[in-house]
PDB file of N, CA and C in Angstrom:
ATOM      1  N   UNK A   1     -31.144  -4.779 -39.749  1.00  0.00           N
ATOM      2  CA  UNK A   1     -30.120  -5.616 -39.189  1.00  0.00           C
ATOM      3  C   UNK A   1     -30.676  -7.035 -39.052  1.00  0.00           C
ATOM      4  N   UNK A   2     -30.009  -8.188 -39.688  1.00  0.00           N
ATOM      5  CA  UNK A   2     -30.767  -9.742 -39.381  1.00  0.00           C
ATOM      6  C   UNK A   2     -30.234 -10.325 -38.202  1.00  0.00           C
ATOM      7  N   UNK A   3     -30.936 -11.198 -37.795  1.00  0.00           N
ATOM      8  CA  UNK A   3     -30.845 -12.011 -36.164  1.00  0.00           C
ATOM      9  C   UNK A   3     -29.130 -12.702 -36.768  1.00  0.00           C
ATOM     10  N   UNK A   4     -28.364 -12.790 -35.165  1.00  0.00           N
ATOM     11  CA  UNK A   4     -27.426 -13.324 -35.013  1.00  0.00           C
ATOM     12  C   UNK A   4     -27.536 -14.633 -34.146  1.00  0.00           C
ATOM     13  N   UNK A   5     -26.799 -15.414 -34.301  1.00  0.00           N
ATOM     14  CA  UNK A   5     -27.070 -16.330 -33.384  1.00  0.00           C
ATOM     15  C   UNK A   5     -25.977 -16.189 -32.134  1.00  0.00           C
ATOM     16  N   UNK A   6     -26.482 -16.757 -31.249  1.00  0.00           N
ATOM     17  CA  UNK A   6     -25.886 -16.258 -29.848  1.00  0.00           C
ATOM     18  C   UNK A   6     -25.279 -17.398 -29.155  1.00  0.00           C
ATOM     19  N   UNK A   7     -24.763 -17.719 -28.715  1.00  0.00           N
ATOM     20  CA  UNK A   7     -23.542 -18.923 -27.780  1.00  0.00           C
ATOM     21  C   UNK A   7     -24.814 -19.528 -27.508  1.00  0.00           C
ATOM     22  N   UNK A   8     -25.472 -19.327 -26.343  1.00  0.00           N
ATOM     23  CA  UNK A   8     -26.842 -19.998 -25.955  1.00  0.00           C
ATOM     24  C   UNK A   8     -27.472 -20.111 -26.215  1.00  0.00           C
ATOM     25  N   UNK A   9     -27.578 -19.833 -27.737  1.00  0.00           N
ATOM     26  CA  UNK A   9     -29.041 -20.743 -28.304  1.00  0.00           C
ATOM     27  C   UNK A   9     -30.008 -19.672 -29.223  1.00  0.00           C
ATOM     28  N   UNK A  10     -29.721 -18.072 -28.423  1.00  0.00           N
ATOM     29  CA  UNK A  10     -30.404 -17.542 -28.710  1.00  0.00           C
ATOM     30  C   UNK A  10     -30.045 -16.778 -29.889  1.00  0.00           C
ATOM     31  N   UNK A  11     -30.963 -15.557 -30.613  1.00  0.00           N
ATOM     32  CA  UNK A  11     -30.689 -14.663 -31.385  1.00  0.00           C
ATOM     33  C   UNK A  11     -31.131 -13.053 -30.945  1.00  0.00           C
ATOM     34  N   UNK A  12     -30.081 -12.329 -31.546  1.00  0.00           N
ATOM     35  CA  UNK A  12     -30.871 -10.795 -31.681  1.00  0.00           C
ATOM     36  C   UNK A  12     -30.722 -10.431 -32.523  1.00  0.00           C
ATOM     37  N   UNK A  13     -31.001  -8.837 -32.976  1.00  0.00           N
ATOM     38  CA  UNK A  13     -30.695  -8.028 -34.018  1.00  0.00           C
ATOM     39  C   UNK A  13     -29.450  -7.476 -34.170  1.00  0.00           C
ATOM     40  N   UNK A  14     -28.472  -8.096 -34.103  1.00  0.00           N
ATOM     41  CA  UNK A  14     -27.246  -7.799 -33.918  1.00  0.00           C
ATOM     42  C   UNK A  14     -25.808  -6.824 -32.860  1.00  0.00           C
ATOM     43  N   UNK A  15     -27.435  -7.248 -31.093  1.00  0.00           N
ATOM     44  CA  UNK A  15     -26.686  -7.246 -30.478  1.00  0.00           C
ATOM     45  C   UNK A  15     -26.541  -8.518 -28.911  1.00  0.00           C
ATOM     46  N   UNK A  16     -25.290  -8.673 -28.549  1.00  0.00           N
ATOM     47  CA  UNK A  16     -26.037  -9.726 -27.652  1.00  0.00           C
ATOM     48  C   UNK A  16     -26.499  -9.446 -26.278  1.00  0.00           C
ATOM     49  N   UNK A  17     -27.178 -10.444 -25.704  1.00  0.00           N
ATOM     50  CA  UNK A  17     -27.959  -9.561 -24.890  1.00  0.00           C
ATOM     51  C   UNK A  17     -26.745  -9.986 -23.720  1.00  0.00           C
ATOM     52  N   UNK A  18     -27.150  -8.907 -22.516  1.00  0.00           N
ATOM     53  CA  UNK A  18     -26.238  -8.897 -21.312  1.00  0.00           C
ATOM     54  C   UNK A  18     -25.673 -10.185 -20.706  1.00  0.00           C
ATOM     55  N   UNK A  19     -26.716 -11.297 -20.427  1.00  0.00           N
ATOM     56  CA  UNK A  19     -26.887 -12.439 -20.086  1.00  0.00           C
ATOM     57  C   UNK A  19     -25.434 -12.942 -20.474  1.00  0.00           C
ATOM     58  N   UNK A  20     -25.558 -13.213 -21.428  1.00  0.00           N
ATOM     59  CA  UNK A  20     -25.100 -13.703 -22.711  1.00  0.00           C
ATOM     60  C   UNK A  20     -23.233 -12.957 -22.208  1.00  0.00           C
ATOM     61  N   UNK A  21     -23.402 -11.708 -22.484  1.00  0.00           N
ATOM     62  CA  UNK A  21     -22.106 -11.438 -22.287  1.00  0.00           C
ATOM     63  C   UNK A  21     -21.137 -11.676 -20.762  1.00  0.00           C
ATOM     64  N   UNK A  22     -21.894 -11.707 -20.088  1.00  0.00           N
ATOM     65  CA  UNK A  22     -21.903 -11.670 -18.595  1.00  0.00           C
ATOM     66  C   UNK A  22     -21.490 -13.456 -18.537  1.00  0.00           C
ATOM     67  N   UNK A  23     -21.865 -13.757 -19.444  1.00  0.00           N
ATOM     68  CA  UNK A  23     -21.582 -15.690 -18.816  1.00  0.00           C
ATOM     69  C   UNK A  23     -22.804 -15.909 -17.697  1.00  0.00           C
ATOM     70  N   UNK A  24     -23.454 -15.395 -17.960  1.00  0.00           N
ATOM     71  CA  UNK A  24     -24.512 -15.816 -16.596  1.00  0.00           C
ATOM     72  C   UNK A  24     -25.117 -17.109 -17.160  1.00  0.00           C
ATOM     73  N   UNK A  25     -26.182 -17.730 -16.410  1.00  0.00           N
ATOM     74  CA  UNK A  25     -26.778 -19.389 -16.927  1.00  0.00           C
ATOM     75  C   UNK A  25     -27.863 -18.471 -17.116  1.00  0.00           C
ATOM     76  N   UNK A  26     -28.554 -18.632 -18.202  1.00  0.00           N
ATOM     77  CA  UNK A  26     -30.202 -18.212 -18.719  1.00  0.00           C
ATOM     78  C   UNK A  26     -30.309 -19.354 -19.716  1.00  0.00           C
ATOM     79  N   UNK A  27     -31.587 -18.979 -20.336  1.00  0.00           N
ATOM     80  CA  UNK A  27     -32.553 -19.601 -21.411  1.00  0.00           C
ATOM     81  C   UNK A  27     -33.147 -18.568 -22.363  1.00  0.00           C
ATOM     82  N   UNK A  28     -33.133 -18.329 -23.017  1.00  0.00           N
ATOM     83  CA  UNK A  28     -33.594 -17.457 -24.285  1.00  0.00           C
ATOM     84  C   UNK A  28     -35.151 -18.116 -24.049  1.00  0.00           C
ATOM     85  N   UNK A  29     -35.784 -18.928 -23.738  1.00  0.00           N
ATOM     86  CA  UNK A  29     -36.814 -19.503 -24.125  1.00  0.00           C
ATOM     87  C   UNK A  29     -37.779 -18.925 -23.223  1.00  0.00           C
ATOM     88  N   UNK A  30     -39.388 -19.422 -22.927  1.00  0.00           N
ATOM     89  CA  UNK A  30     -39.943 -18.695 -22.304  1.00  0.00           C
ATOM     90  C   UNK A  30     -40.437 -20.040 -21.648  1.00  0.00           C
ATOM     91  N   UNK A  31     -40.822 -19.742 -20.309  1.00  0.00           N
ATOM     92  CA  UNK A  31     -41.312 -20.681 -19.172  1.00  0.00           C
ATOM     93  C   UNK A  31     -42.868 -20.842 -19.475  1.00  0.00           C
ATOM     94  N   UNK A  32     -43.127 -21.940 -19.645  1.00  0.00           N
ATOM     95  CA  UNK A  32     -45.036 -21.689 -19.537  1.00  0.00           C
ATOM     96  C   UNK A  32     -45.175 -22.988 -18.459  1.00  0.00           C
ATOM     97  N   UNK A  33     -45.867 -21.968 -17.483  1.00  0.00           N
ATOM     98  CA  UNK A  33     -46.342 -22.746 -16.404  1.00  0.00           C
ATOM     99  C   UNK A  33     -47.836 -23.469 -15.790  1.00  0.00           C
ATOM    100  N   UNK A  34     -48.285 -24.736 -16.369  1.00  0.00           N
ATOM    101  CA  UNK A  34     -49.604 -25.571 -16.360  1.00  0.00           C
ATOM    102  C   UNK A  34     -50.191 -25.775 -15.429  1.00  0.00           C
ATOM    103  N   UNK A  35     -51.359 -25.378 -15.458  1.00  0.00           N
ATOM    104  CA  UNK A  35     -52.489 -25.168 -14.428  1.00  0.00           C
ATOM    105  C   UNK A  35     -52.648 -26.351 -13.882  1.00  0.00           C
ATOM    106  N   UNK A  36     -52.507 -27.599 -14.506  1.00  0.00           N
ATOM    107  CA  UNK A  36     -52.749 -29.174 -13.973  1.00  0.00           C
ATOM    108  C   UNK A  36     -51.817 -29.940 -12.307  1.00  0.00           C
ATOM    109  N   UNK A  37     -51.150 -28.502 -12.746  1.00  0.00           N
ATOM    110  CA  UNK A  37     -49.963 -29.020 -11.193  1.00  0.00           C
ATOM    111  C   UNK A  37     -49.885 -27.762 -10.175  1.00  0.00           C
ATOM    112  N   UNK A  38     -51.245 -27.070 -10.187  1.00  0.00           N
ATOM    113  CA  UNK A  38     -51.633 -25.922  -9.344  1.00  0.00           C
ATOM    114  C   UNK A  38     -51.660 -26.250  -8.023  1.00  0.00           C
ATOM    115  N   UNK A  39     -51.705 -27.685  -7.623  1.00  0.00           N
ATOM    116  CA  UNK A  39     -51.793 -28.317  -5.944  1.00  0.00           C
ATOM    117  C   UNK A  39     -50.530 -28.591  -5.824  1.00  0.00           C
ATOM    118  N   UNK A  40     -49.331 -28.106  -6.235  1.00  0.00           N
ATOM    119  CA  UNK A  40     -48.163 -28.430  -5.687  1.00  0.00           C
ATOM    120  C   UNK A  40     -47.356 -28.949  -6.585  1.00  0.00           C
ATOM    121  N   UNK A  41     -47.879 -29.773  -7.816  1.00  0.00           N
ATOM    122  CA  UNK A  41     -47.077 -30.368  -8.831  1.00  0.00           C
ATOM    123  C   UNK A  41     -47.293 -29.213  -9.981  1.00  0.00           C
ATOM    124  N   UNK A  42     -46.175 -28.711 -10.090  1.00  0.00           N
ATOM    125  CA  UNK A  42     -46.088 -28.004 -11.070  1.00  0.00           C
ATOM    126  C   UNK A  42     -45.414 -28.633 -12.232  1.00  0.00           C
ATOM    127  N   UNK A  43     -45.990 -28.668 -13.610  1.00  0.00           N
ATOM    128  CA  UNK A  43     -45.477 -28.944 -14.730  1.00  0.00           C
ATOM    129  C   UNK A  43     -45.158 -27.945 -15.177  1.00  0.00           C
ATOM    130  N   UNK A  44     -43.899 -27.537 -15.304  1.00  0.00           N
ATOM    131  CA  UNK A  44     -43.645 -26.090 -16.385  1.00  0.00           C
ATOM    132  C   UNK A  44     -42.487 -27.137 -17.485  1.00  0.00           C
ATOM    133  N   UNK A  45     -42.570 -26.238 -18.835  1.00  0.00           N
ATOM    134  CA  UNK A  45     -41.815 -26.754 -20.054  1.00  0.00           C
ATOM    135  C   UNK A  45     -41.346 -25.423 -20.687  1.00  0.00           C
ATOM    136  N   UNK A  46     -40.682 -25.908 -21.646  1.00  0.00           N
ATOM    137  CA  UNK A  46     -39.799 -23.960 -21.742  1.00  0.00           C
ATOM    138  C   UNK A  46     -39.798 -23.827 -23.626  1.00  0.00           C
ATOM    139  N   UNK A  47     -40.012 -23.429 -24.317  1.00  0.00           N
ATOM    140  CA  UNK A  47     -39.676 -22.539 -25.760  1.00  0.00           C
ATOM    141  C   UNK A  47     -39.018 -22.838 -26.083  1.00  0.00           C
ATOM    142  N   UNK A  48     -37.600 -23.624 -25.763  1.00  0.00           N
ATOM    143  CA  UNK A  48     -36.179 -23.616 -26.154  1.00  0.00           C
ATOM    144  C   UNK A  48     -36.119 -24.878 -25.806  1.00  0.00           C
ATOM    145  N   UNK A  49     -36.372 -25.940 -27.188  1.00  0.00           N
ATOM    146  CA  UNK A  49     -36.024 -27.568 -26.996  1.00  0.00           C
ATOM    147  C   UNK A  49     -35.140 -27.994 -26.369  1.00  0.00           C
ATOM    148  N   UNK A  50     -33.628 -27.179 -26.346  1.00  0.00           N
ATOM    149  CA  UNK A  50     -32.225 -27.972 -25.905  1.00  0.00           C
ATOM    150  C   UNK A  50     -32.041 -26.733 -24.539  1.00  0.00           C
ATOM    151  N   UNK A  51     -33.337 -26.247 -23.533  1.00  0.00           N
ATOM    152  CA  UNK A  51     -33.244 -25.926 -22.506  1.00  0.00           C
ATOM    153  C   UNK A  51     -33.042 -26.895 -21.236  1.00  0.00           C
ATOM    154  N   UNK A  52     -32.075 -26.892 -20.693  1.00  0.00           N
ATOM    155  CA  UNK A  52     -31.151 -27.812 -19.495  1.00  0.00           C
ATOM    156  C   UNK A  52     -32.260 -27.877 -18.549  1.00  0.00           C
ATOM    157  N   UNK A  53     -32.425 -26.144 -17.649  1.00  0.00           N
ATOM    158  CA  UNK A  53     -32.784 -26.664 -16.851  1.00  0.00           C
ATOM    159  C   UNK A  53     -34.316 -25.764 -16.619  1.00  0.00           C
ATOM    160  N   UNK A  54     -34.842 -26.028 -15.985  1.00  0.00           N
ATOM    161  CA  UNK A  54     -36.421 -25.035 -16.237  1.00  0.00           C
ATOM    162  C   UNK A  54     -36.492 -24.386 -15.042  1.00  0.00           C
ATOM    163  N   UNK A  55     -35.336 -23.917 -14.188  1.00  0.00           N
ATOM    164  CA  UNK A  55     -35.595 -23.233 -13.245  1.00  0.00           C
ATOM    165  C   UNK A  55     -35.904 -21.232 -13.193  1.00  0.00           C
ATOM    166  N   UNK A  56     -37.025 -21.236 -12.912  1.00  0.00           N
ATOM    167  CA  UNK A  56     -37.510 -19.485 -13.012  1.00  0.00           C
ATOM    168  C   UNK A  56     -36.678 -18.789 -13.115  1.00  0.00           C
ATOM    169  N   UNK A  57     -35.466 -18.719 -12.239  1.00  0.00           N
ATOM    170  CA  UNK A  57     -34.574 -17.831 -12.355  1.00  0.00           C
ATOM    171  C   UNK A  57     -33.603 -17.535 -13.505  1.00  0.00           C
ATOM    172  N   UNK A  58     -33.479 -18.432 -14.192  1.00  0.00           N
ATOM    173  CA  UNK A  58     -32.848 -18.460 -15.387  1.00  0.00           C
ATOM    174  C   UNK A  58     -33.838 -17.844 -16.929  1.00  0.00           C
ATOM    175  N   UNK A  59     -35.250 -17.906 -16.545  1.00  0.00           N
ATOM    176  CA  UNK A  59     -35.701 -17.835 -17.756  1.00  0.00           C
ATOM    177  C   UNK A  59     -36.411 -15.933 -17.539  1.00  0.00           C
ATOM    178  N   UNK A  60     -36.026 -14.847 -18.763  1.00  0.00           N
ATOM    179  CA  UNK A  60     -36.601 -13.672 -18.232  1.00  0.00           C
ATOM    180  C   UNK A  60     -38.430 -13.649 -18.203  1.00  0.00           C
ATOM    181  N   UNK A  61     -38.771 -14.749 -19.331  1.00  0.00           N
ATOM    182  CA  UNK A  61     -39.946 -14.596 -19.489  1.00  0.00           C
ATOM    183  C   UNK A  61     -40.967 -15.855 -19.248  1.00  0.00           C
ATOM    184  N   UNK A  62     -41.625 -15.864 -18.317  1.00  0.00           N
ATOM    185  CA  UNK A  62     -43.029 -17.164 -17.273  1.00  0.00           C
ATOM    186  C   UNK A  62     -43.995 -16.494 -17.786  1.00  0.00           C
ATOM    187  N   UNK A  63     -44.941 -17.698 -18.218  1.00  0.00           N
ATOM    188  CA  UNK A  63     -46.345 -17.349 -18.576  1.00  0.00           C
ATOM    189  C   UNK A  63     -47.860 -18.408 -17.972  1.00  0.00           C
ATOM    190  N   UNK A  64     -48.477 -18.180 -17.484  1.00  0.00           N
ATOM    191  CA  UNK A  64     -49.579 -19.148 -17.493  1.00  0.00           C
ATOM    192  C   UNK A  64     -49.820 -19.701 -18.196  1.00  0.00           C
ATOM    193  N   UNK A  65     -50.117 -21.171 -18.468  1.00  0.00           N
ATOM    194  CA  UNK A  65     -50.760 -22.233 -19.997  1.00  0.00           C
ATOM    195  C   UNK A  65     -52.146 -21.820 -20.261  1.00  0.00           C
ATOM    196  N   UNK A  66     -52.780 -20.932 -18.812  1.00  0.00           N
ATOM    197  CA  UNK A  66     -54.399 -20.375 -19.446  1.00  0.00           C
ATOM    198  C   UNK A  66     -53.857 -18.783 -20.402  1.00  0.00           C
ATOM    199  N   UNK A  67     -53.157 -18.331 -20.443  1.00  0.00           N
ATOM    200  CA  UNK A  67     -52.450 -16.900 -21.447  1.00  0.00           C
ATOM    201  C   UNK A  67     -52.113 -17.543 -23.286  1.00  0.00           C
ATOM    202  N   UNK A  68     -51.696 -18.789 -22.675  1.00  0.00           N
ATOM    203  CA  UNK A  68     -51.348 -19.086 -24.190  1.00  0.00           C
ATOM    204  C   UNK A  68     -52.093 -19.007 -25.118  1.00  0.00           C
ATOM    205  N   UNK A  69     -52.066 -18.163 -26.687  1.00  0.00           N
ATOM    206  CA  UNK A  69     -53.232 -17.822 -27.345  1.00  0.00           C
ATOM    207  C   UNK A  69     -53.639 -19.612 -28.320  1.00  0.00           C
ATOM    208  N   UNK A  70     -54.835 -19.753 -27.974  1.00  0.00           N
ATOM    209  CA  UNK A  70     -55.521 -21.003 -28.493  1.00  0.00           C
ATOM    210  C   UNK A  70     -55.538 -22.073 -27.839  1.00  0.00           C
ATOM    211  N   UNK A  71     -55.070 -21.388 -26.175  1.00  0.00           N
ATOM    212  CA  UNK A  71     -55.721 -22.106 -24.664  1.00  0.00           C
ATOM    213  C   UNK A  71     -54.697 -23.055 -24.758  1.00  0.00           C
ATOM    214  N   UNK A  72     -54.691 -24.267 -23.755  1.00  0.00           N
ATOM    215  CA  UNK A  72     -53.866 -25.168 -23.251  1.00  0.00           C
ATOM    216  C   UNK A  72     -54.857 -26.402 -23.069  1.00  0.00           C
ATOM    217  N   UNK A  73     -54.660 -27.525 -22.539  1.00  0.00           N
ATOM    218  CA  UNK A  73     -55.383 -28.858 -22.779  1.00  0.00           C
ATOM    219  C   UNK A  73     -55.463 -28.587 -20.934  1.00  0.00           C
ATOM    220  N   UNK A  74     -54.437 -28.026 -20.371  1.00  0.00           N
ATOM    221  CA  UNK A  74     -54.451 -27.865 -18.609  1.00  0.00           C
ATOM    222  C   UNK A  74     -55.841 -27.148 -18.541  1.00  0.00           C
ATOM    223  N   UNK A  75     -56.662 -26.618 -19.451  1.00  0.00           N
ATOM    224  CA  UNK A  75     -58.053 -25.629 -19.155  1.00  0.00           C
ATOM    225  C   UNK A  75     -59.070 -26.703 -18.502  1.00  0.00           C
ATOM    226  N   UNK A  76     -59.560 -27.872 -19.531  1.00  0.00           N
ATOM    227  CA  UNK A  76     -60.062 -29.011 -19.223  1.00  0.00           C
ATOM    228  C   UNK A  76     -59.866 -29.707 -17.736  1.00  0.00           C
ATOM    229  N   UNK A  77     -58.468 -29.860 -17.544  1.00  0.00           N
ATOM    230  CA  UNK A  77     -58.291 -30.214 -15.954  1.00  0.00           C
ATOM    231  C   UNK A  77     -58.890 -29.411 -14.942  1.00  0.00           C
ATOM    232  N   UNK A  78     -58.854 -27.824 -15.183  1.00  0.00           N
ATOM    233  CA  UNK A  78     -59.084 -26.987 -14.262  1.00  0.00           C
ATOM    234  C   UNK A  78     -60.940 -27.137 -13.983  1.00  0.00           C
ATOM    235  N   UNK A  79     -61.268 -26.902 -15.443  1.00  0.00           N
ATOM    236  CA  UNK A  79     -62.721 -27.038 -15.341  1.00  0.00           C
ATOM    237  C   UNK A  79     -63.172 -28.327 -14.352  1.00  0.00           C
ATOM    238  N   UNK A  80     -62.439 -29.023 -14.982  1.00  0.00           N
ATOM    239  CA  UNK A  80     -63.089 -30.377 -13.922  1.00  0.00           C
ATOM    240  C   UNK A  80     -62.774 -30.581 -12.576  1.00  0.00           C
ATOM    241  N   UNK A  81     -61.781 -29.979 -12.020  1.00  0.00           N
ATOM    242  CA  UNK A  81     -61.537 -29.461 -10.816  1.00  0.00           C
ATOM    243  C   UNK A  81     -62.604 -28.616 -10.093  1.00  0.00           C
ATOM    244  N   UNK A  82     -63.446 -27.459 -10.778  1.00  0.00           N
ATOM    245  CA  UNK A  82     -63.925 -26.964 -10.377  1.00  0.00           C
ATOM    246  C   UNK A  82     -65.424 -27.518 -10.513  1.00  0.00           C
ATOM    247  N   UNK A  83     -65.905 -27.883 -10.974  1.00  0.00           N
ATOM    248  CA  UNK A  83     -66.898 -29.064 -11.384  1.00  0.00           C
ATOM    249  C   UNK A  83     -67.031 -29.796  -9.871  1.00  0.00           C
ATOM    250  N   UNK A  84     -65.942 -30.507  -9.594  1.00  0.00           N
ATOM    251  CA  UNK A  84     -66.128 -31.325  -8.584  1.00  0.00           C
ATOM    252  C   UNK A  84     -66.153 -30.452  -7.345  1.00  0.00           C
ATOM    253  N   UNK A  85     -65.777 -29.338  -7.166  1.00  0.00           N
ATOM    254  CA  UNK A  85     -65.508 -29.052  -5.650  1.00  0.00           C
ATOM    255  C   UNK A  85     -67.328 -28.119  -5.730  1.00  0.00           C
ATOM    256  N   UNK A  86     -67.683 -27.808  -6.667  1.00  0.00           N
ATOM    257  CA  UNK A  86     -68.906 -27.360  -7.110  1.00  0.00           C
ATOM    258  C   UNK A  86     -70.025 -27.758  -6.452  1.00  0.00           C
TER     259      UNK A  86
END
């Protein structure tokens, strides 16, 4: 069965997902959330370029920027964070 495209952006294998049918607000995309704003400023950015809004509740799938495979540039911040309190 090939991917369909879906009202919101997204695709499946030719079925749509609940979200989707329900009219609920989601994101097909996935949340990755950067270690650089661990004191309160959180930078998160989402999978899905023409994603509105980046709030957790909307997205099924959050990941750490240290999970991402071939690391994140937020690793460097952390190190040096820990460096200094060292």
């Amino acid at each position: 069965m090939s991917a369909v495209p879906l009202a919101c952006g997204g695709t499946t294998g030719g079925m749509e997902c609940l979200s989707c049918q329900t009219g609920s607000d989601h994101c097909h995309g996935t949340l990755i959330v950067h270690v650089d704003g661990m004191f309160g400023r959180n930078k998160i950015e989402c999978t899905q370029e023409d994603c509105t809004d980046r709030l957790l509740a909307r997205h099924g799938f959050i990941v750490d920027c240290l999970d991402l495979a071939g690391g994140c540039g937020c690793t460097a911040v952390l190190a040096d964070s820990v460096r200094r309190a060292g």
